[in-house]
C-alpha atoms as a PDB file:
ATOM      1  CA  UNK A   1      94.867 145.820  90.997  1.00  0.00           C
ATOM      2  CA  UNK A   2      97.598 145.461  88.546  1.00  0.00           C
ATOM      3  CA  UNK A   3      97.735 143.345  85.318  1.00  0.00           C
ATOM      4  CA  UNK A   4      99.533 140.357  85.302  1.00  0.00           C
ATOM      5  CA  UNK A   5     103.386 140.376  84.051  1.00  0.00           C
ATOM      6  CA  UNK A   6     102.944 140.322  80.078  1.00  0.00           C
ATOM      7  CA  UNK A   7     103.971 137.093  78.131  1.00  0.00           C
ATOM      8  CA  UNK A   8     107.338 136.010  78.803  1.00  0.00           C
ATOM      9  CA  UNK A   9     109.571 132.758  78.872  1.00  0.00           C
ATOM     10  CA  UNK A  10     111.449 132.312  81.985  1.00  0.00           C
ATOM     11  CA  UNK A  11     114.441 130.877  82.823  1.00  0.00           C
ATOM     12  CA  UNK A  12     113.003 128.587  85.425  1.00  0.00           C
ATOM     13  CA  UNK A  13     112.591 124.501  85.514  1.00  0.00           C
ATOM     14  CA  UNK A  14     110.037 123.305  88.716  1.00  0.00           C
ATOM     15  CA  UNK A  15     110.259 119.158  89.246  1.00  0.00           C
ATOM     16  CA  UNK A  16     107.063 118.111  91.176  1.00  0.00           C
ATOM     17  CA  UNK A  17     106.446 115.109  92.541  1.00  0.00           C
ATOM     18  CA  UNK A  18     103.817 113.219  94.675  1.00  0.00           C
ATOM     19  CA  UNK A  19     106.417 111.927  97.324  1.00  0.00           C
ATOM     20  CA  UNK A  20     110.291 111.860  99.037  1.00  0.00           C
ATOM     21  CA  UNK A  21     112.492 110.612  96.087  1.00  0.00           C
ATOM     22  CA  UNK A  22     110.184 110.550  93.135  1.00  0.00           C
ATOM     23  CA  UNK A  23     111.989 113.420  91.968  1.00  0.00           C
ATOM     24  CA  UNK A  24     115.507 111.778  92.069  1.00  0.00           C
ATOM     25  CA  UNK A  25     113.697 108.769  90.444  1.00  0.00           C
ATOM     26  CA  UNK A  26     113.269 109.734  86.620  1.00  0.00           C
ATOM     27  CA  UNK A  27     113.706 113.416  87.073  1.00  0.00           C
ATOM     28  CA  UNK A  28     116.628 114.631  88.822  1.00  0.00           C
ATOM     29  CA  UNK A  29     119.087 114.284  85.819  1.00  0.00           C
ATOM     30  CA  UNK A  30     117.097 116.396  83.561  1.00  0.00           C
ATOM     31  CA  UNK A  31     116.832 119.397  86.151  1.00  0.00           C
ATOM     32  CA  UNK A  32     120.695 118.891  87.037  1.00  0.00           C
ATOM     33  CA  UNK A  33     121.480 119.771  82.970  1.00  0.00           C
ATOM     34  CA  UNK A  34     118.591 122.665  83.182  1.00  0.00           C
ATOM     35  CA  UNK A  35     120.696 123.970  85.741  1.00  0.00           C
ATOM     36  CA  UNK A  36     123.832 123.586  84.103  1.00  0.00           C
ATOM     37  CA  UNK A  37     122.175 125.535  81.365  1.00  0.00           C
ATOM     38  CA  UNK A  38     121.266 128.467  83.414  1.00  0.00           C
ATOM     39  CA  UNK A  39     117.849 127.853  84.539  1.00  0.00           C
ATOM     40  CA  UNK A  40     117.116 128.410  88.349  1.00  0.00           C
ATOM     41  CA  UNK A  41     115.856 125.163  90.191  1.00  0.00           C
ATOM     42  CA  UNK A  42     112.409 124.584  91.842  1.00  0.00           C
ATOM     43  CA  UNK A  43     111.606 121.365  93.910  1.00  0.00           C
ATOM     44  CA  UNK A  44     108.457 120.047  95.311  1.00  0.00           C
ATOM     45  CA  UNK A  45     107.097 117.136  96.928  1.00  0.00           C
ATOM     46  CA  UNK A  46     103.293 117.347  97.375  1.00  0.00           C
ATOM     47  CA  UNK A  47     103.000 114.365 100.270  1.00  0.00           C
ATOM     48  CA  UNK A  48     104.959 114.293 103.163  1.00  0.00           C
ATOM     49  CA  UNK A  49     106.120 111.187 103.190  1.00  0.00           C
ATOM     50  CA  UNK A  50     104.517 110.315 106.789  1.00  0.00           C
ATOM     51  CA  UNK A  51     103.748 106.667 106.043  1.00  0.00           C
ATOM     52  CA  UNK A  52     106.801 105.489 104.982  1.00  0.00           C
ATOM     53  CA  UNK A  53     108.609 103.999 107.997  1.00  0.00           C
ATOM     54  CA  UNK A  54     107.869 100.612 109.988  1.00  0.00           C
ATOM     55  CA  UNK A  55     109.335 102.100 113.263  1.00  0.00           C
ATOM     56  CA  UNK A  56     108.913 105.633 113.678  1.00  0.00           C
ATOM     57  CA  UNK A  57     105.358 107.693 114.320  1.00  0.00           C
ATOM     58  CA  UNK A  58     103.831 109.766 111.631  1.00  0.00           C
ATOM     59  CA  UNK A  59     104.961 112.671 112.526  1.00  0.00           C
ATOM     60  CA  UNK A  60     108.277 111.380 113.346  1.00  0.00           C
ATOM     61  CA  UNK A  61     108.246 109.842 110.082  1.00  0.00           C
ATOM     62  CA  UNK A  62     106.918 113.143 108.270  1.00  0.00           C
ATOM     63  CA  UNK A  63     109.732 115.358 109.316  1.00  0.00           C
ATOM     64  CA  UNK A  64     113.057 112.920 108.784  1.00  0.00           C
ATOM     65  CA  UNK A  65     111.256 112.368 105.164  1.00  0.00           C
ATOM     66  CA  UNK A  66     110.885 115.997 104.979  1.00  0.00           C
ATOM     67  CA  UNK A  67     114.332 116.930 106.147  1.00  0.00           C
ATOM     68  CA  UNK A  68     116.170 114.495 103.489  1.00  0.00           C
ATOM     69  CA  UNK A  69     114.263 116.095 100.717  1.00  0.00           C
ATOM     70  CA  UNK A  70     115.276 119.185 101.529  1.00  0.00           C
ATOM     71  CA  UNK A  71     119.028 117.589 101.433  1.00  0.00           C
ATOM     72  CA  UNK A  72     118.578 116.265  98.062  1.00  0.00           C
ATOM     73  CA  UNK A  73     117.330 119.738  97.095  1.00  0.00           C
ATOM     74  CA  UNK A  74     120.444 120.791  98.256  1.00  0.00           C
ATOM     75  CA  UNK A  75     122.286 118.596  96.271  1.00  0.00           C
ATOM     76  CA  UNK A  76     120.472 119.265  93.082  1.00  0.00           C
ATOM     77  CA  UNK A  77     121.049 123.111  93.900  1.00  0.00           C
ATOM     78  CA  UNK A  78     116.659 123.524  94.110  1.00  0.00           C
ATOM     79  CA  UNK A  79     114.749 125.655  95.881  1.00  0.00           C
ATOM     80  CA  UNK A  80     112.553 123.229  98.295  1.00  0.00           C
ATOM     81  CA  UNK A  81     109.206 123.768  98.731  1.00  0.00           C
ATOM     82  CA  UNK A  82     107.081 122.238 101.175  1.00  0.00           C
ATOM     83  CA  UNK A  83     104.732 119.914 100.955  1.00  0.00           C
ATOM     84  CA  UNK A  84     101.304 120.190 101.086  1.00  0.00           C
ATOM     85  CA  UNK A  85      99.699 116.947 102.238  1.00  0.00           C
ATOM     86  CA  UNK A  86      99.626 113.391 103.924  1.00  0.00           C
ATOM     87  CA  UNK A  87     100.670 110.447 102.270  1.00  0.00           C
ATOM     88  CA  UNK A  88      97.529 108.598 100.795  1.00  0.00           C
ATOM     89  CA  UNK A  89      95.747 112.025 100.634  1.00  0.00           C
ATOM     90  CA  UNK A  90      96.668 112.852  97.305  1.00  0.00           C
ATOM     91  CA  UNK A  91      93.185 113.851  95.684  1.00  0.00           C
ATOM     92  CA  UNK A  92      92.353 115.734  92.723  1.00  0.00           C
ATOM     93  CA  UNK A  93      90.809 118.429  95.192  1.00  0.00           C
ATOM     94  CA  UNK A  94      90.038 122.155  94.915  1.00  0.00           C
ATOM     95  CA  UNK A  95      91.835 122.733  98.108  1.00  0.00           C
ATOM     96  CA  UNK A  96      95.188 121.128  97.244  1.00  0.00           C
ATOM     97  CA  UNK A  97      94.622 122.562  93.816  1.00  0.00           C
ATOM     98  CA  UNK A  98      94.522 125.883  94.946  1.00  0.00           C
ATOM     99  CA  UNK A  99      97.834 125.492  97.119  1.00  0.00           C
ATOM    100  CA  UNK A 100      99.727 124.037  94.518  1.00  0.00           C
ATOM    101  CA  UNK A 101      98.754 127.007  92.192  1.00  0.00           C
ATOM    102  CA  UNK A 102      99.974 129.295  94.401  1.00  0.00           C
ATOM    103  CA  UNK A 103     103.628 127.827  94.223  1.00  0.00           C
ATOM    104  CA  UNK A 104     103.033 127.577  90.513  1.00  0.00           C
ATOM    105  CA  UNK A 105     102.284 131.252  90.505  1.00  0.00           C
ATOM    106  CA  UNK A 106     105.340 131.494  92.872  1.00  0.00           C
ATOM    107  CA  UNK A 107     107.569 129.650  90.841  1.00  0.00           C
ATOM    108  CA  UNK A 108     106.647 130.908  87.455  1.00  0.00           C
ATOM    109  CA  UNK A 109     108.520 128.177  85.381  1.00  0.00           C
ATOM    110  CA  UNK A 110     108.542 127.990  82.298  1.00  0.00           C
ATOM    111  CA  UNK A 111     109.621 123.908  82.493  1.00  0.00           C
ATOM    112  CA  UNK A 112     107.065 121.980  84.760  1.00  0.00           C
ATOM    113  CA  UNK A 113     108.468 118.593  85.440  1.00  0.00           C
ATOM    114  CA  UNK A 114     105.867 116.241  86.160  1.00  0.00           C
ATOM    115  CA  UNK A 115     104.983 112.375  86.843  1.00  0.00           C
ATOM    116  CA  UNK A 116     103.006 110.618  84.181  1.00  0.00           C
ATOM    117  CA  UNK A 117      99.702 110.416  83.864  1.00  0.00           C
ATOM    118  CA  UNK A 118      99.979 106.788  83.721  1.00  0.00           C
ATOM    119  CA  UNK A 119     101.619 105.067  86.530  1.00  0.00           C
ATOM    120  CA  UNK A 120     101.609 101.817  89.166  1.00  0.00           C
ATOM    121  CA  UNK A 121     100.437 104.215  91.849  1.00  0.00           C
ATOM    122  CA  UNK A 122      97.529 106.511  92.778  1.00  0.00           C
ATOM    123  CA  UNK A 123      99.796 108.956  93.944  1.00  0.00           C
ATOM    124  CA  UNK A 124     101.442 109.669  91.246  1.00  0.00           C
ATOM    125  CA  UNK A 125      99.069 109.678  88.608  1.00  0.00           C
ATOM    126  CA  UNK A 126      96.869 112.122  90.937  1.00  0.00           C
ATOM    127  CA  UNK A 127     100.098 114.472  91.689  1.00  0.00           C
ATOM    128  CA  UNK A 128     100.089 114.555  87.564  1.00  0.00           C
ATOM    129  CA  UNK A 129      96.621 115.953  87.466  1.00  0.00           C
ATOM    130  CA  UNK A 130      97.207 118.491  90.202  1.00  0.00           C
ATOM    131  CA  UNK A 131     100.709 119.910  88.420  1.00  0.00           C
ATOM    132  CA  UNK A 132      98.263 119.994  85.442  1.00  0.00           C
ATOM    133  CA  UNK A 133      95.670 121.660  86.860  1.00  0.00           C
ATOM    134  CA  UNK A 134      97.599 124.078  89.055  1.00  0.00           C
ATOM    135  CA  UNK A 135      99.611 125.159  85.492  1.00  0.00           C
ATOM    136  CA  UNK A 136      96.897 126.080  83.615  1.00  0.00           C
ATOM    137  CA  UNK A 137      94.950 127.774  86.386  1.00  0.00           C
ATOM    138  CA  UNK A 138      98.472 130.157  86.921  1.00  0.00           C
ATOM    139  CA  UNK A 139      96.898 132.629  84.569  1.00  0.00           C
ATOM    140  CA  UNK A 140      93.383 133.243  85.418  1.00  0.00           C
ATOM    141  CA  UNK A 141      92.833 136.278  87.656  1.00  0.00           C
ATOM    142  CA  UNK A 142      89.616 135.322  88.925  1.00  0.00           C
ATOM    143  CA  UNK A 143      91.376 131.680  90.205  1.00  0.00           C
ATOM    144  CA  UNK A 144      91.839 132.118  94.030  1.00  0.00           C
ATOM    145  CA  UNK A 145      94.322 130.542  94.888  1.00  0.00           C
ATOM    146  CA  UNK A 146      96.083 129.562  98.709  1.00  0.00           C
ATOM    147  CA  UNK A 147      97.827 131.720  99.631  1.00  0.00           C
ATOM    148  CA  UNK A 148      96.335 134.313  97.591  1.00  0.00           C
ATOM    149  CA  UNK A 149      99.092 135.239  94.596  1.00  0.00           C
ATOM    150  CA  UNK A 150      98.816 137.082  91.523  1.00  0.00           C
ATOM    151  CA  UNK A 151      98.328 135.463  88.086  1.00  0.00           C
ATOM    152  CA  UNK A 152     100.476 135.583  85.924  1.00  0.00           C
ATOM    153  CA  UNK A 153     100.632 135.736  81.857  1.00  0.00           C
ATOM    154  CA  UNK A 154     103.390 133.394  80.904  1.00  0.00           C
ATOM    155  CA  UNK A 155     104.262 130.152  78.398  1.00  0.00           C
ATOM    156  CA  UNK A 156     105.075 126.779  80.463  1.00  0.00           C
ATOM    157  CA  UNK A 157     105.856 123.709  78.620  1.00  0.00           C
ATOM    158  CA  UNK A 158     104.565 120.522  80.722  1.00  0.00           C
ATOM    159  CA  UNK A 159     106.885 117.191  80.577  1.00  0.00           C
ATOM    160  CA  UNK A 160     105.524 113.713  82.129  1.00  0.00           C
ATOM    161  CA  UNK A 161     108.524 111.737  83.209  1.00  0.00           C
ATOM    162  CA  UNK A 162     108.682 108.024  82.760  1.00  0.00           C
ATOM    163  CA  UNK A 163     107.190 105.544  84.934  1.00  0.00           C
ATOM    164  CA  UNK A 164     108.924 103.259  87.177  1.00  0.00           C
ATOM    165  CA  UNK A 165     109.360  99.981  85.371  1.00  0.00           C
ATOM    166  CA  UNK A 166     108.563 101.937  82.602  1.00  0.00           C
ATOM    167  CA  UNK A 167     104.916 101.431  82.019  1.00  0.00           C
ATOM    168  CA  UNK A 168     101.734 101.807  83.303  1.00  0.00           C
ATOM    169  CA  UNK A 169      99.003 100.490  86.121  1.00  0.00           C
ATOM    170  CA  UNK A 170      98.279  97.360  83.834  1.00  0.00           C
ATOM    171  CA  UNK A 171     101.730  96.811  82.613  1.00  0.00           C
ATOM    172  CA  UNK A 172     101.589  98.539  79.339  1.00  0.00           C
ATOM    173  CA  UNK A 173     105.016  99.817  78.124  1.00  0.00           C
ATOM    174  CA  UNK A 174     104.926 103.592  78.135  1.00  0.00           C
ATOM    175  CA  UNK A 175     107.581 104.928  74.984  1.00  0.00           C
ATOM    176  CA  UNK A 176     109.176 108.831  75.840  1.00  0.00           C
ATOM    177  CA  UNK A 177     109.151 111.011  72.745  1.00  0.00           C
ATOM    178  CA  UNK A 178     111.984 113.182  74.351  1.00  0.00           C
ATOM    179  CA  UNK A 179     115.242 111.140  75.869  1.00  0.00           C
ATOM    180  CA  UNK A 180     117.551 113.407  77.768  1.00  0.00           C
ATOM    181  CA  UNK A 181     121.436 112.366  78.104  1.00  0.00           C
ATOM    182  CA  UNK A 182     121.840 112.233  82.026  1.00  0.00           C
ATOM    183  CA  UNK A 183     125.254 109.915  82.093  1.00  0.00           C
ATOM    184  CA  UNK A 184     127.322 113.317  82.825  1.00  0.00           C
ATOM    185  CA  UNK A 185     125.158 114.141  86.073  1.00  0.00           C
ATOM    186  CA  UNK A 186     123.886 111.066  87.311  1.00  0.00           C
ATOM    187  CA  UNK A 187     126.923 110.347  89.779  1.00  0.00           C
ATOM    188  CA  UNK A 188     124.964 113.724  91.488  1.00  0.00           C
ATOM    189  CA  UNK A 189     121.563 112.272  91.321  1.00  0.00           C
ATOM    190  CA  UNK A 190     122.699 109.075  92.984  1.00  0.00           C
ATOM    191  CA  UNK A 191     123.849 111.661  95.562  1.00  0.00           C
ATOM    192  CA  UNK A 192     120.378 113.206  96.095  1.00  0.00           C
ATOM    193  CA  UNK A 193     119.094 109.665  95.642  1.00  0.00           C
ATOM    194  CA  UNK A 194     121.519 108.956  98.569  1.00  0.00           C
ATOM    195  CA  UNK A 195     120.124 111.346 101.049  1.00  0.00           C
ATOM    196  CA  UNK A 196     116.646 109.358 101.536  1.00  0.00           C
ATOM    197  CA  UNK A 197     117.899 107.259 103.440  1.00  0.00           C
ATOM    198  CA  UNK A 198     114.836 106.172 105.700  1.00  0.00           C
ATOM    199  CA  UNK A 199     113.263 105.386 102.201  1.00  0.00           C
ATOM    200  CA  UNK A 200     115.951 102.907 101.717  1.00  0.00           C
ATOM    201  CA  UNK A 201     114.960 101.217 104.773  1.00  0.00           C
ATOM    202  CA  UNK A 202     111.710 101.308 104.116  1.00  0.00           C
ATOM    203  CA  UNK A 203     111.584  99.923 101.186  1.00  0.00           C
ATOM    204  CA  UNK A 204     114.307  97.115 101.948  1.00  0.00           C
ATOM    205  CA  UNK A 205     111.796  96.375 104.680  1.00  0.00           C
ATOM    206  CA  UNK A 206     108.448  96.104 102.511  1.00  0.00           C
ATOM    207  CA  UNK A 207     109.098  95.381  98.965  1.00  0.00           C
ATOM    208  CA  UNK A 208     112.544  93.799  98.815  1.00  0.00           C
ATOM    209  CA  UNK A 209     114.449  96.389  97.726  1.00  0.00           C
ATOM    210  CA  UNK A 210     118.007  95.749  98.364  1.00  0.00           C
ATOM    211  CA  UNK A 211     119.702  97.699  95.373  1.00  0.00           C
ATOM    212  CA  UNK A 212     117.986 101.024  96.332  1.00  0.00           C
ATOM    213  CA  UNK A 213     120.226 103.686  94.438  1.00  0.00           C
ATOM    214  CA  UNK A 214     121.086 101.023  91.626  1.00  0.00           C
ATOM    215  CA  UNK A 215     117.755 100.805  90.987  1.00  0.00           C
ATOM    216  CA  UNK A 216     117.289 104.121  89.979  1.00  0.00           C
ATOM    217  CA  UNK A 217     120.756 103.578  87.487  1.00  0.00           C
ATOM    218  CA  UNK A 218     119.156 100.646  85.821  1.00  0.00           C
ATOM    219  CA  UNK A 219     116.152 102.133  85.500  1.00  0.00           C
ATOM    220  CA  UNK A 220     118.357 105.317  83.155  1.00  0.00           C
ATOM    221  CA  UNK A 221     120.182 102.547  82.049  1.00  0.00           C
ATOM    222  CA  UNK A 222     116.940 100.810  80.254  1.00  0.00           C
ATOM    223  CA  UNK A 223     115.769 104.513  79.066  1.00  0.00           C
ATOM    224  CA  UNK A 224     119.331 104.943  77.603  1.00  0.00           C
ATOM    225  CA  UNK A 225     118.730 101.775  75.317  1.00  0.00           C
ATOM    226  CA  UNK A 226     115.300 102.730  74.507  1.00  0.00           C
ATOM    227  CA  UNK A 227     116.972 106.146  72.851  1.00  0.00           C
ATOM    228  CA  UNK A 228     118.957 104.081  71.267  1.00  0.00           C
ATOM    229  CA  UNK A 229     121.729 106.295  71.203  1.00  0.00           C
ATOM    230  CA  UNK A 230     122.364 107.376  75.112  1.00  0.00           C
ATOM    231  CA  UNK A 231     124.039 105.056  77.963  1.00  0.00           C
ATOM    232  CA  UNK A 232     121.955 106.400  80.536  1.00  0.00           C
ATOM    233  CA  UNK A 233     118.803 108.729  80.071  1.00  0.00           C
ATOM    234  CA  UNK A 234     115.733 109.752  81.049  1.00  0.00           C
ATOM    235  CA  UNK A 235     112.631 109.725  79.175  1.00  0.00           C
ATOM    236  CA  UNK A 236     109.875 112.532  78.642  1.00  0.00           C
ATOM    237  CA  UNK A 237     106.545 112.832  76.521  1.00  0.00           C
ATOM    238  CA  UNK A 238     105.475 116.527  76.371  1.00  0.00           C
ATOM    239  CA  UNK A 239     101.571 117.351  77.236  1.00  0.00           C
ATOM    240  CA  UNK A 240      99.617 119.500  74.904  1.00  0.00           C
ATOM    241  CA  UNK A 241     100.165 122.773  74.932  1.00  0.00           C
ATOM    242  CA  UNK A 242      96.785 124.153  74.323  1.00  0.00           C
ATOM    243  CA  UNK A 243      96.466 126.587  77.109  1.00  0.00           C
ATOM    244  CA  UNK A 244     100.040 126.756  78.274  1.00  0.00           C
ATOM    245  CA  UNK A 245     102.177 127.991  75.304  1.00  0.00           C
ATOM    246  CA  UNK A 246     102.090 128.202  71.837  1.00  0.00           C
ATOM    247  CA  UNK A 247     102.619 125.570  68.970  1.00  0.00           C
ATOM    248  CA  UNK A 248     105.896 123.834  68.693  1.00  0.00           C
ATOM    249  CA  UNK A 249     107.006 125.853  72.342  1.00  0.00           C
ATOM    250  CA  UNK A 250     109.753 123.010  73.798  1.00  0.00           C
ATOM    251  CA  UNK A 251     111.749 125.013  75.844  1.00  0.00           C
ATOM    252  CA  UNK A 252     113.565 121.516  77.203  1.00  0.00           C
ATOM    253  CA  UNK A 253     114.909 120.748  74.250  1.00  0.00           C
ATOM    254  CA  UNK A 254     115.949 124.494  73.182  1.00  0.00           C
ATOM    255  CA  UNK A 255     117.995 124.336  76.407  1.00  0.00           C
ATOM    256  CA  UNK A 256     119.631 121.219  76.327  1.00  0.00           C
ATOM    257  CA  UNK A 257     120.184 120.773  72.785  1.00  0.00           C
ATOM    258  CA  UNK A 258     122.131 117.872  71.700  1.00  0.00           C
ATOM    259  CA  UNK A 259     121.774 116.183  74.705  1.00  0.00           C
ATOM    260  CA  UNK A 260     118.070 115.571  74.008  1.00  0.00           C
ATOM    261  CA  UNK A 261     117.085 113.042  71.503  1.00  0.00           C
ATOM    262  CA  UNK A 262     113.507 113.187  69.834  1.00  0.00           C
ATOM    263  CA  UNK A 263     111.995 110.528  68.419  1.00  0.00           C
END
């Protein structure tokens, strides 16, 4: 069999989230300006979205959810990958662990975007600990993984994104160490924000939610006056690298330079 490809840095960000529009929500701005900076785009939503309508069937529901993430994709300029689960069926599993390491493998980034592993919802914080998981399993051999792919032998810098409302499950505030400058692109991730559209509804029809996409600009809005120094931004705090890259490795900020502030 052959070795794995030796050490190397890539030129690759991958933004994973647990559903349709967490991405756009806290993310999206960040992988817009690692695009900008030459790094090729990875996007993945590991639920399907199924239960978010109050009208349409699951399935129904799964592929309209499905289809406007791969719209926002579009818009962000990401490759869309698909995702790998029902709604409410996000466990830390060795089944969905070995799927998600297989796209890892896939992808090979060398930027993982990820939610934080404090957060209001299960989901999320369980999508955190997959990413996590799936990372540092990329480069061990003997790791099967579905579908079976190669390890591989290279640094990846993990980034938890800020919660929504900005803290966590018991209403803790939750500071970023990293704030990225996202008032240049975030006309574009209003866009992608834009293209859920049955996630608008949904949400307008269950928690209120009548400012949908402005939501998402206050939120950057709050981040931007937690920097301190940025308008809008978007807020990151870096996981330990033990096992993924070596001391000090922060490719993010390398790549975006003065538009990250860290603190």
């Amino acid at each position: 069999m052959p070795r794995p490809a030796s050490k190397r840095v890539s030129r690759v960000a991958f933004a994973v989230g647990a559903h349709p529009d967490d991405i756009e929500f806290g993310m999206g701005g960040t992988l817009l300006l690692l695009g900008q900076a030459g790094f090729e785009l990875h996007y993945m939503d590991i639920a399907n979205g199924c239960y978010g309508s109050a009208t349409m069937t699951k399935q129904e529901t799964a592929n309209v959810r499905t289809q406007e993430s791969r719209e926002a994709a579009a818009v962000l300029g990401a490759v869309y990958h698909e995702p790998i689960v029902d709604d409410l069926n996000v466990f830390y599993a060795q089944d969905l662990i070995m799927k998600l390491c297989a796209v890892v493998r896939q992808v090979n980034p060398s930027i993982l975007l990820i939610h934080s592993p404090q957060d209001y919802m299960e989901d999320h914080m369980t999508a955190c600990r997959l990413a996590v998981t799936a990372a540092f399993c990329r480069n061990i051999p003997n790791y099967p993984v579905d579908p079976p792919v190669e390890a591989v032998d290279s640094h990846v810098a993990l980034y938890h994104a800020t919660p929504i409302e900005l803290t966590d499950q018991l209403r803790n505030p939750i500071q970023p160490e990293l704030f990225v400058n996202v008032a240049s692109v975030l006309p574009r991730v209003r866009q992608a924000l834009a293209c859920h559209r049955s996630q608008k509804e949904w949400l307008d029809a269950t928690q209120g939610m009548d400012s949908y996409l402005d939501s998402m600009v206050k939120m950057a809005a709050k981040v931007g006056r937690m920097s301190g120094r940025f308008q809008y931004a978007e807020g990151w705090r870096g996981h330990s690298l033990r096992g993924f890259g070596p001391e000090g490795f922060d490719p993010l900020s390398e790549a975006l330079g003065d538009q990250v502030l860290c603190r």
